[in-house]
C-alpha atoms as a PDB file:
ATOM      1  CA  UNK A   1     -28.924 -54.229  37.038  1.00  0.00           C
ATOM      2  CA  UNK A   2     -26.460 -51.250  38.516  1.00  0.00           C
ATOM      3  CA  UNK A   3     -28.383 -48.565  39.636  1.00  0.00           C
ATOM      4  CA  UNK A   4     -26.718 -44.946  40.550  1.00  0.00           C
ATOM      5  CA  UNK A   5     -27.658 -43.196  43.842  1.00  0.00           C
ATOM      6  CA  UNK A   6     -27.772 -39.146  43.664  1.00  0.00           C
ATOM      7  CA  UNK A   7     -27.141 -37.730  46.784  1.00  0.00           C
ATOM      8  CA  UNK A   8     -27.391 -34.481  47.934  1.00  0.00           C
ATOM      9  CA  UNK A   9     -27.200 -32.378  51.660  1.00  0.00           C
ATOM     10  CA  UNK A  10     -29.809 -30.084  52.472  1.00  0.00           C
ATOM     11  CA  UNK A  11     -28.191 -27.018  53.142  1.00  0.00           C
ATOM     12  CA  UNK A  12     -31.480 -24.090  52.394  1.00  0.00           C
ATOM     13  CA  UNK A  13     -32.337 -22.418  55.171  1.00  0.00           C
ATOM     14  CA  UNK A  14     -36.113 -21.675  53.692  1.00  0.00           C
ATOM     15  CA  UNK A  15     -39.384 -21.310  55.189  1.00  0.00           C
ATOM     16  CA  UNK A  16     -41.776 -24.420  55.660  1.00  0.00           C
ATOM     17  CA  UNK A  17     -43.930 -22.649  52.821  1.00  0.00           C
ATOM     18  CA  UNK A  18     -40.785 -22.195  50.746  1.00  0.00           C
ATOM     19  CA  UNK A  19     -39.664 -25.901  50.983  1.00  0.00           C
ATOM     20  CA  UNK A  20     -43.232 -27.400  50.571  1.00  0.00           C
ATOM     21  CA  UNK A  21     -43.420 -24.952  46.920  1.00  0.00           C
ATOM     22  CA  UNK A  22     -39.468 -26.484  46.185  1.00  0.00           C
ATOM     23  CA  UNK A  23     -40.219 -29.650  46.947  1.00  0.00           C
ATOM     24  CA  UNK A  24     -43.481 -30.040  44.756  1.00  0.00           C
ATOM     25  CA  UNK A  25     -41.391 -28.419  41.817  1.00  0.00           C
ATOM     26  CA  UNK A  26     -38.821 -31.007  42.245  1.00  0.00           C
ATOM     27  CA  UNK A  27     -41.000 -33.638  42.563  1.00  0.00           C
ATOM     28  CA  UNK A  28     -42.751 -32.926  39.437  1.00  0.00           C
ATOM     29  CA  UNK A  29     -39.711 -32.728  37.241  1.00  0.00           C
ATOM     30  CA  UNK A  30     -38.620 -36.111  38.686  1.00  0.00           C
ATOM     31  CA  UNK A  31     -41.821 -37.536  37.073  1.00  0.00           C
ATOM     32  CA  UNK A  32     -40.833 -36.670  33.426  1.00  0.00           C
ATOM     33  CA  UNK A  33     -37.383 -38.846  34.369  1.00  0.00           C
ATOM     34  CA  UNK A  34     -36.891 -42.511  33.920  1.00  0.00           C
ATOM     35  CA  UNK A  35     -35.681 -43.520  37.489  1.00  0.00           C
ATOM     36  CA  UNK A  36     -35.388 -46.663  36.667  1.00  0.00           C
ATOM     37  CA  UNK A  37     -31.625 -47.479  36.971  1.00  0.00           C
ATOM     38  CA  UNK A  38     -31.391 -44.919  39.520  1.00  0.00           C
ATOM     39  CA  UNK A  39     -31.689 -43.198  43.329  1.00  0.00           C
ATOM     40  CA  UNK A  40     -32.233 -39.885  44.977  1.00  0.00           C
ATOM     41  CA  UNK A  41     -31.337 -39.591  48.669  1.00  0.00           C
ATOM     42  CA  UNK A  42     -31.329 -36.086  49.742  1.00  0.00           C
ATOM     43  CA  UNK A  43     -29.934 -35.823  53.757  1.00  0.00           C
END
């Protein structure tokens, strides 16, 4: 099966506190998607 790869750059100049409060916001809405057929890379 084909998966699709998302990539993004990191470009947010934020505060370790800031990123670790992103981060577990993004992380959560990734669990209500079907990854399935695809990847997230973020550089």
């Amino acid at each position: 099966m084909k998966k699709y790869l998302f990539a993004g750059n990191w470009k947010m100049n934020k505060t370790f506190k800031e990123v670790e409060v992103y981060f577990n916001n993004f992380l959560k809405k990734l669990s209500e998607i079907d990854l399935s057929d695809r990847e997230i890379m973020i550089a």
